[in-house]
PDB file of N, CA and C in Angstrom:
ATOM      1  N   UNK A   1      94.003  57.323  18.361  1.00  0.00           N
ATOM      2  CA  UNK A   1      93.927  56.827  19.712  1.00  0.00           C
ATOM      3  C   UNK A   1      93.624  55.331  19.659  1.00  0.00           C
ATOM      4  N   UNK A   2      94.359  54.508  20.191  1.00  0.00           N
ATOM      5  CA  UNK A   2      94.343  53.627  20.129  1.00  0.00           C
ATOM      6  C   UNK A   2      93.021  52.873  20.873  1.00  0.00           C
ATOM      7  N   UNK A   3      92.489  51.938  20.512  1.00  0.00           N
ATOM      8  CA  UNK A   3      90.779  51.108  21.455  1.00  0.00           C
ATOM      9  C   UNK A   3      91.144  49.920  21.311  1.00  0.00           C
ATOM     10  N   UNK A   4      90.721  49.263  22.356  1.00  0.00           N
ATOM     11  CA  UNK A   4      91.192  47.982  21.924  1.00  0.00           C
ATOM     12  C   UNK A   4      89.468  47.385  22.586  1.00  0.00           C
ATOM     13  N   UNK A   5      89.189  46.333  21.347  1.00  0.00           N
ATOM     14  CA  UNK A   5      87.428  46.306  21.621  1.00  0.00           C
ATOM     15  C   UNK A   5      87.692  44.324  21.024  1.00  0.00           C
ATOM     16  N   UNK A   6      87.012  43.600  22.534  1.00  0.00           N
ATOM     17  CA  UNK A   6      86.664  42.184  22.483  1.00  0.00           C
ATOM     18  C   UNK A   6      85.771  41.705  21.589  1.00  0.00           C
ATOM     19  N   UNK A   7      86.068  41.487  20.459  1.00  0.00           N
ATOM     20  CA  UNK A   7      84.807  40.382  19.572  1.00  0.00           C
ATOM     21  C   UNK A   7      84.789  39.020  19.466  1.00  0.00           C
ATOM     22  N   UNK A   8      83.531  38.364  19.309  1.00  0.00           N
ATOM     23  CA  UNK A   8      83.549  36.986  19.372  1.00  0.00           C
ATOM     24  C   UNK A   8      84.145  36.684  17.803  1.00  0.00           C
ATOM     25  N   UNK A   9      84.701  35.635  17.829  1.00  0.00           N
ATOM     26  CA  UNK A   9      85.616  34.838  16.956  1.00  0.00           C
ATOM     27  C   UNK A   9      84.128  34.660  15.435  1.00  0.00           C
ATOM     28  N   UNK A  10      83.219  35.170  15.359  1.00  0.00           N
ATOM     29  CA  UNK A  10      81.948  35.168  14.521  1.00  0.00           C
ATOM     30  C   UNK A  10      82.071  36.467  14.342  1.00  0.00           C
ATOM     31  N   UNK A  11      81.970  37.305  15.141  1.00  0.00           N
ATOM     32  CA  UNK A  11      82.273  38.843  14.631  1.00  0.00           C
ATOM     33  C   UNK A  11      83.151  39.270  13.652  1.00  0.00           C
ATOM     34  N   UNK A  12      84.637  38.846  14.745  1.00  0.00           N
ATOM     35  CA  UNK A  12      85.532  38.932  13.775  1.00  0.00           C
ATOM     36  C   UNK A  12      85.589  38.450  12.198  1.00  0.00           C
ATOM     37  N   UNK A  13      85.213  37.227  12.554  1.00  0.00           N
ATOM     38  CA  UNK A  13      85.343  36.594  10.807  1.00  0.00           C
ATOM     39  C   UNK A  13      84.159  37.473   9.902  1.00  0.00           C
ATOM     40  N   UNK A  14      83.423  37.771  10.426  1.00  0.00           N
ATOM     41  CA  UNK A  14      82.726  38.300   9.797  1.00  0.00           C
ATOM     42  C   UNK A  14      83.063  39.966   9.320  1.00  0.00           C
ATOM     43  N   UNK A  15      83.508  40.692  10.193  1.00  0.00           N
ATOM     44  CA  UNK A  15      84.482  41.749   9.705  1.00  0.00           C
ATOM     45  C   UNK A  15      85.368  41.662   8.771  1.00  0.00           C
ATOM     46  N   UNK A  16      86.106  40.205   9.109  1.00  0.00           N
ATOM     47  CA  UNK A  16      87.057  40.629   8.450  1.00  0.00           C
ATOM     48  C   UNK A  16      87.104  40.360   6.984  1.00  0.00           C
ATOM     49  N   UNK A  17      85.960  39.275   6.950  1.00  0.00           N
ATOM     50  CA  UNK A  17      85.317  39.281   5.774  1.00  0.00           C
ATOM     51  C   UNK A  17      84.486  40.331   4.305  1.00  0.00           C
ATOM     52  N   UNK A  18      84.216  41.136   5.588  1.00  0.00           N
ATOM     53  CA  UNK A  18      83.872  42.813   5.353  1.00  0.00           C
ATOM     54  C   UNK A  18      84.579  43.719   4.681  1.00  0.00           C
ATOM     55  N   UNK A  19      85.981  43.618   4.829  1.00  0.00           N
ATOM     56  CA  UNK A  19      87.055  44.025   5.006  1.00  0.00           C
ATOM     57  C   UNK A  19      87.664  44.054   3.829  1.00  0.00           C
ATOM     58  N   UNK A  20      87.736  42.536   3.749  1.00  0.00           N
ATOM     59  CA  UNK A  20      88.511  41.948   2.311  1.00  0.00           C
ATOM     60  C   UNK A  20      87.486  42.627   0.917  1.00  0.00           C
ATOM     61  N   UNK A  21      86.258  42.752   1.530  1.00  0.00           N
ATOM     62  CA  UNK A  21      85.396  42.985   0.305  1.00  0.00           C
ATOM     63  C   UNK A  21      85.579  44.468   0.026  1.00  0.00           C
ATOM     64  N   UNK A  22      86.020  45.268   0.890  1.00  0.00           N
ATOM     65  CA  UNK A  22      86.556  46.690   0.637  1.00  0.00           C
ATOM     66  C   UNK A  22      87.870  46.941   0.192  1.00  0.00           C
ATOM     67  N   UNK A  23      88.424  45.489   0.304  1.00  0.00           N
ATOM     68  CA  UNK A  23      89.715  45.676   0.111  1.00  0.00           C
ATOM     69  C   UNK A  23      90.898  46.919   0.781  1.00  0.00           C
ATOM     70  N   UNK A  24      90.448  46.673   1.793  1.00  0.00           N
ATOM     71  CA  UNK A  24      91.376  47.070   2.824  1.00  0.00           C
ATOM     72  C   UNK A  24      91.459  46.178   4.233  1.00  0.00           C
ATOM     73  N   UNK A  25      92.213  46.991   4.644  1.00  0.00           N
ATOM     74  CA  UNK A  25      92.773  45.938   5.927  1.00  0.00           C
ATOM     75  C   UNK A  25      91.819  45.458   7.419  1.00  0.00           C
ATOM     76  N   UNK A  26      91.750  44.937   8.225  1.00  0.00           N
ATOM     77  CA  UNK A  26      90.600  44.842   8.751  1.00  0.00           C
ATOM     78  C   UNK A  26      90.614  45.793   9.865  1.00  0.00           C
ATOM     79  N   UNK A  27      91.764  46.472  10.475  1.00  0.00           N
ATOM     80  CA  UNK A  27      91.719  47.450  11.302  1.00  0.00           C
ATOM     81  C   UNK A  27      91.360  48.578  10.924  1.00  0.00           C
ATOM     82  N   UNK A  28      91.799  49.185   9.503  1.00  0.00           N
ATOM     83  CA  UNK A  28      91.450  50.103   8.954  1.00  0.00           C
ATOM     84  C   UNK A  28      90.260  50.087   8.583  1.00  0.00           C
ATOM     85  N   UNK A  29      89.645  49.352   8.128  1.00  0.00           N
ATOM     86  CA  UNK A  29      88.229  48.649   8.147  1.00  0.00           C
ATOM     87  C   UNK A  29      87.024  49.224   9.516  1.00  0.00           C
ATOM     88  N   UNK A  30      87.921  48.503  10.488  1.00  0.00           N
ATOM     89  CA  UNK A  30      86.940  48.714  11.586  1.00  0.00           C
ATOM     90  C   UNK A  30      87.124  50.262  12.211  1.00  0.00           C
ATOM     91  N   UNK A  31      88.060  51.169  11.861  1.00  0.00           N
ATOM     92  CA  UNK A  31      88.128  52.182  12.343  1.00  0.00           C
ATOM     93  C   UNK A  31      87.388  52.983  11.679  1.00  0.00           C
ATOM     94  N   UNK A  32      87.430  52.936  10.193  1.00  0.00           N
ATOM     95  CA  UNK A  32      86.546  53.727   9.636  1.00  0.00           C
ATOM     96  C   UNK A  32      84.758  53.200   9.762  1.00  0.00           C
ATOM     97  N   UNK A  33      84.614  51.832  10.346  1.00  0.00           N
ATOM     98  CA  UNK A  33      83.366  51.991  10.683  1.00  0.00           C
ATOM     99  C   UNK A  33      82.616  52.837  11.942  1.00  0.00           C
ATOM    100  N   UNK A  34      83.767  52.602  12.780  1.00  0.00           N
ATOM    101  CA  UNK A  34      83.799  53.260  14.340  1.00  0.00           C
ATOM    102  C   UNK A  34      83.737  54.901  14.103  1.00  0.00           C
ATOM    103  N   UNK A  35      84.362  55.378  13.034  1.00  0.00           N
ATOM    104  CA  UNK A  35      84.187  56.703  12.672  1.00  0.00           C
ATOM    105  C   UNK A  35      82.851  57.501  12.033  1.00  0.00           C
ATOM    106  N   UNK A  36      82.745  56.827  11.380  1.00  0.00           N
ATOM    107  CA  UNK A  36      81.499  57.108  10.681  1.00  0.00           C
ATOM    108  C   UNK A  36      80.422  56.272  11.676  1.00  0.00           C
ATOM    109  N   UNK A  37      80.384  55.840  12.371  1.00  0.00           N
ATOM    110  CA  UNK A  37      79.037  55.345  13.724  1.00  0.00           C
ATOM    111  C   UNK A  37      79.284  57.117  14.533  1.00  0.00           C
ATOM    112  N   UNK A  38      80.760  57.053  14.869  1.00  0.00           N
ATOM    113  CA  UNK A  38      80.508  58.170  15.822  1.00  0.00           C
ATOM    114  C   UNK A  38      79.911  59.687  15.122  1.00  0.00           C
ATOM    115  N   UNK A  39      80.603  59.730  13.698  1.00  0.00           N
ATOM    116  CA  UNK A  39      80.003  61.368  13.219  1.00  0.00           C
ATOM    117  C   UNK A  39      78.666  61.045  12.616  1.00  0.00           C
ATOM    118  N   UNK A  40      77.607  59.668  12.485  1.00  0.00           N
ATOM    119  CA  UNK A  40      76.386  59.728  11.742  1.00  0.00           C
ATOM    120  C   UNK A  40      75.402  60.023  13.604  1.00  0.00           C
ATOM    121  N   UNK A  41      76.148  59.699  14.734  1.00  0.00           N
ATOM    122  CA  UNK A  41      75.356  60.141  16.176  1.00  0.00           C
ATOM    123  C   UNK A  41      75.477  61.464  16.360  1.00  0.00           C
ATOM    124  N   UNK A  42      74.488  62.011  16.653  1.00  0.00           N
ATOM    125  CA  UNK A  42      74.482  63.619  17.386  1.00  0.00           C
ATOM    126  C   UNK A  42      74.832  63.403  18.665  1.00  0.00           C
ATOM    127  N   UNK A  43      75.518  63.978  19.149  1.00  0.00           N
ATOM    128  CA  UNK A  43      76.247  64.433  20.449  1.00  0.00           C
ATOM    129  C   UNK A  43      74.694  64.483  21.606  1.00  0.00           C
ATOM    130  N   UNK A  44      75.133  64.333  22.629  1.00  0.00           N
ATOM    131  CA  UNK A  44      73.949  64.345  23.669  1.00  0.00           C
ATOM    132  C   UNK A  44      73.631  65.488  23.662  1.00  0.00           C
ATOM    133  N   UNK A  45      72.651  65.979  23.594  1.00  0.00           N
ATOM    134  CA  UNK A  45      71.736  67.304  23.884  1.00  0.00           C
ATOM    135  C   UNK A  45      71.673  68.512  22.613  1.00  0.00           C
ATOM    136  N   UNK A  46      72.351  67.972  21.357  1.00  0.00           N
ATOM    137  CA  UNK A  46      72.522  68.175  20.371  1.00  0.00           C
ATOM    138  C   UNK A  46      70.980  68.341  19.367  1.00  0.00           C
ATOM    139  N   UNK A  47      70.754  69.170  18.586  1.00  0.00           N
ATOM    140  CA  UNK A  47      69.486  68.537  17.829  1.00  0.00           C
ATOM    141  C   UNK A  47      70.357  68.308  16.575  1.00  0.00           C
ATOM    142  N   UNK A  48      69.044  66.783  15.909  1.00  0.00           N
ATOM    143  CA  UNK A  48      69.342  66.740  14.251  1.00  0.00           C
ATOM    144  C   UNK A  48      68.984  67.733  13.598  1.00  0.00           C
ATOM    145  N   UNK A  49      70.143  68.341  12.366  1.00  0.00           N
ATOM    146  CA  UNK A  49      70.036  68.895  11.578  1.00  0.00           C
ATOM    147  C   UNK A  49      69.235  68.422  10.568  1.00  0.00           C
ATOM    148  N   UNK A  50      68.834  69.563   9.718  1.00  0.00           N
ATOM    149  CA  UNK A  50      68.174  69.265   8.589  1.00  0.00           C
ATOM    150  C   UNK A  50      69.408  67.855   7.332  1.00  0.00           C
ATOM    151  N   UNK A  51      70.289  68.635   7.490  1.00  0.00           N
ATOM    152  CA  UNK A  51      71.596  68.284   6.602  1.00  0.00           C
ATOM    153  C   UNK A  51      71.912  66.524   7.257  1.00  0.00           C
ATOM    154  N   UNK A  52      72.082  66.667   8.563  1.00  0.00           N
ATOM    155  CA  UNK A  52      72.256  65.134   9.063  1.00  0.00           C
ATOM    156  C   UNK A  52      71.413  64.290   8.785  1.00  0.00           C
ATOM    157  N   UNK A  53      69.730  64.617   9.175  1.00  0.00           N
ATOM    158  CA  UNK A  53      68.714  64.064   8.795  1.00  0.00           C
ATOM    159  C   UNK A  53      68.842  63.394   7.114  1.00  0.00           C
ATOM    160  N   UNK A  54      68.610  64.307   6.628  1.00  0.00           N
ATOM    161  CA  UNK A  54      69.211  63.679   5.252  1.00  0.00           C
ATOM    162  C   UNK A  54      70.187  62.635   4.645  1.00  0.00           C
ATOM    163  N   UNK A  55      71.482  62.525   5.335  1.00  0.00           N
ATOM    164  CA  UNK A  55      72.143  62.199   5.352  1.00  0.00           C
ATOM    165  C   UNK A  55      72.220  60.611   6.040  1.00  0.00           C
ATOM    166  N   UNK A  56      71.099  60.717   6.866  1.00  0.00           N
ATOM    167  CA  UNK A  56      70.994  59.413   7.538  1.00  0.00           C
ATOM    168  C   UNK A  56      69.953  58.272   6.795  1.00  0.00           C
ATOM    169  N   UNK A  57      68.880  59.132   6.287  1.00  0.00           N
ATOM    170  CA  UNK A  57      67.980  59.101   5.361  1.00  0.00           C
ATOM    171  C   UNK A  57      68.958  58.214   4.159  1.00  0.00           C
ATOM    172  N   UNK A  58      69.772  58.465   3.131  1.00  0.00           N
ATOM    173  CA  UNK A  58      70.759  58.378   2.275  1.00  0.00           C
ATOM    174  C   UNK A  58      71.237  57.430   2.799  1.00  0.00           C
ATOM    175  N   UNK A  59      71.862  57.174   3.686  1.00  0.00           N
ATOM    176  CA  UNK A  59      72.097  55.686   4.127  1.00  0.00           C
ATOM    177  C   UNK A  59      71.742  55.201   4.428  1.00  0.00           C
ATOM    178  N   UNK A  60      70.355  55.330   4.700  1.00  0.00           N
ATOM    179  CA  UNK A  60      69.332  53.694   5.027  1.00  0.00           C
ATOM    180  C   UNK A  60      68.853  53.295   3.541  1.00  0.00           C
ATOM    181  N   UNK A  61      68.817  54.372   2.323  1.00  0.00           N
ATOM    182  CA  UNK A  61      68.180  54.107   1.328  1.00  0.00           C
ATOM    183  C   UNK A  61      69.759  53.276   0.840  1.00  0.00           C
ATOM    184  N   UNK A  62      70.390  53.415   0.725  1.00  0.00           N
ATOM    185  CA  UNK A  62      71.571  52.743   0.176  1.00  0.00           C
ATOM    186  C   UNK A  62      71.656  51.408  -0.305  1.00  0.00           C
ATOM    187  N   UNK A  63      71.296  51.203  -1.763  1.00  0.00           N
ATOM    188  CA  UNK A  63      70.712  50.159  -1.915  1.00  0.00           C
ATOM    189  C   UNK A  63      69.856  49.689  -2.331  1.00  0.00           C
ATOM    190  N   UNK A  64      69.320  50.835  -1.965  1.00  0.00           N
ATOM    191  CA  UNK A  64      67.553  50.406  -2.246  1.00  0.00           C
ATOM    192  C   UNK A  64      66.715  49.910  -3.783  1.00  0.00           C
ATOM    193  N   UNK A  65      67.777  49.724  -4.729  1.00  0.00           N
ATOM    194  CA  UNK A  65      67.284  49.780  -6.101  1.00  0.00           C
ATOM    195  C   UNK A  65      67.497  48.349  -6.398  1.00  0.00           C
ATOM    196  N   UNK A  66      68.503  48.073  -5.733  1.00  0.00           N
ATOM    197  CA  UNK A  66      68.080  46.142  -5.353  1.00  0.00           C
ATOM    198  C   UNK A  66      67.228  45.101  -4.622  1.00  0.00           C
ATOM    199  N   UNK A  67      66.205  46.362  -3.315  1.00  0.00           N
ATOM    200  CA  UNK A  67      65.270  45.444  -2.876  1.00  0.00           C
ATOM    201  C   UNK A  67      64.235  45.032  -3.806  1.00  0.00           C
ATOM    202  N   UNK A  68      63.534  44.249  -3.245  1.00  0.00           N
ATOM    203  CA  UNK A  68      62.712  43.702  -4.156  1.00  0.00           C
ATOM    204  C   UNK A  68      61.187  45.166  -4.176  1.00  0.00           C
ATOM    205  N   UNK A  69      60.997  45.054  -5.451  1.00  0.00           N
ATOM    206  CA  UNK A  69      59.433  45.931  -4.871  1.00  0.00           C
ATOM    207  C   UNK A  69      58.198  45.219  -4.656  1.00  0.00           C
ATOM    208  N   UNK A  70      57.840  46.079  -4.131  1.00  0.00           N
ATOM    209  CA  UNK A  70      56.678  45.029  -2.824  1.00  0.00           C
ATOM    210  C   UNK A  70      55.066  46.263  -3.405  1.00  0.00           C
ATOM    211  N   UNK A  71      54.009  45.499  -4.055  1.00  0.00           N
ATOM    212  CA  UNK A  71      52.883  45.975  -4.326  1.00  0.00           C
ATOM    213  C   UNK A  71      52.544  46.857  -2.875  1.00  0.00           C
ATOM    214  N   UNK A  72      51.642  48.104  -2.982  1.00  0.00           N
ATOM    215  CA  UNK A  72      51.387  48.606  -2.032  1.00  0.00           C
ATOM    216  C   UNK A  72      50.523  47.892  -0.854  1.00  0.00           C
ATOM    217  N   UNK A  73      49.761  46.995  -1.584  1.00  0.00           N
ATOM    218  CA  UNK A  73      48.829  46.092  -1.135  1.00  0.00           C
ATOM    219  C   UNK A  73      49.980  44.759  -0.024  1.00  0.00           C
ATOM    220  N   UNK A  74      50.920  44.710   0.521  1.00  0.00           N
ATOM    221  CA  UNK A  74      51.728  44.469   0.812  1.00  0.00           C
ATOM    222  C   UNK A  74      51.775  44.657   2.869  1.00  0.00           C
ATOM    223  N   UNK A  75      51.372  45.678   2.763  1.00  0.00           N
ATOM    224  CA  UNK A  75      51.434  47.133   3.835  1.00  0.00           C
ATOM    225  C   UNK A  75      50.179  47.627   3.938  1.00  0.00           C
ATOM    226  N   UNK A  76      49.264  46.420   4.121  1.00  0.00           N
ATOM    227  CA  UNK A  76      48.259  46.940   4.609  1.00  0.00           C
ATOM    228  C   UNK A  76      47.681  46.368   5.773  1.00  0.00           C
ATOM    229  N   UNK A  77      47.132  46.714   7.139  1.00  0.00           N
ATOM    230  CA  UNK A  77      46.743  46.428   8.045  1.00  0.00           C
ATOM    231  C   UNK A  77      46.702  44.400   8.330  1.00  0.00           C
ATOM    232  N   UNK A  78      45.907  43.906   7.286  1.00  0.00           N
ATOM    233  CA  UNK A  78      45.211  42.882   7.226  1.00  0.00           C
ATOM    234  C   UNK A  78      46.421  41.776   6.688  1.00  0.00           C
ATOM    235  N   UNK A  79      47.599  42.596   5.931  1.00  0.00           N
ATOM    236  CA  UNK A  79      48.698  41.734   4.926  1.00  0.00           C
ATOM    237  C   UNK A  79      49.596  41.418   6.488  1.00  0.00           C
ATOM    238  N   UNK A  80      49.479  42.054   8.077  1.00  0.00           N
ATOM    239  CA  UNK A  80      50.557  41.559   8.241  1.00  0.00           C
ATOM    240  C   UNK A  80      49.779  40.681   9.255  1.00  0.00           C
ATOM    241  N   UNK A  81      48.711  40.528   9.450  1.00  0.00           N
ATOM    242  CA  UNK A  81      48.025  39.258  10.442  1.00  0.00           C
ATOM    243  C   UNK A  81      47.140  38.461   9.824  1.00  0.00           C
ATOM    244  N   UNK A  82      47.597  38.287   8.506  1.00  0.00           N
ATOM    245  CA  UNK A  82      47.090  37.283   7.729  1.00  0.00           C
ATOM    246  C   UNK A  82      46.909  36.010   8.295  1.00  0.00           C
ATOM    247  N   UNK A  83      48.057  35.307   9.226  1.00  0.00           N
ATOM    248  CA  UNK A  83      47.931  33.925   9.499  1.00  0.00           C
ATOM    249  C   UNK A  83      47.281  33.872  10.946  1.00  0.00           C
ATOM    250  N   UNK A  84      46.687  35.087  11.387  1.00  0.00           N
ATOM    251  CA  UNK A  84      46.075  34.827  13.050  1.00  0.00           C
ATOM    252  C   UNK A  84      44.648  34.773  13.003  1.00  0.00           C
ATOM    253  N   UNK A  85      44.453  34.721  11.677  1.00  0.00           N
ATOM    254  CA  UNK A  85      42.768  34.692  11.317  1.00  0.00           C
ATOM    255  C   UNK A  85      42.732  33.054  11.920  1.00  0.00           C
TER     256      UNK A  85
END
């Protein structure tokens, strides 16, 4: 089904930049992002599954072995209003 969706000229380049790095095309690109946005949402009145939950979980971690690690001491009450003393 065809959509036809307005982006600013920054969007775009930036997609399509996206795109090239998948090495595919930028429509095909943006459809399969539009696809996978619509099947990672539960339907209105829907509950999350155990299986989706997970799954959403899995893609926020995606990656994660390149952030930096951060001491626990990091995440503590006092580490994030350090400068309002």
């Amino acid at each position: 089904m065809p959509i036809l969706v307005e982006l600013t000229p920054e969007a775009e380049a930036n997609l399509a930049a996206q795109a090239v790095s998948h090495g595919i095309a930028l429509q095909q690109y943006a459809s399969k992002l539009l696809e996978e946005a619509a099947a990672a949402r539960p339907a209105a009145g829907s509950k999350l599954t155990r299986e989706s939950l997970h799954a959403l979980l899995d893609r926020i971690g995606e990656g994660a072995e390149n952030r930096p690690k951060l001491p626990t001491s990091a995440f503590t009450r006092e580490s994030f209003y350090e400068e309002r003393r």
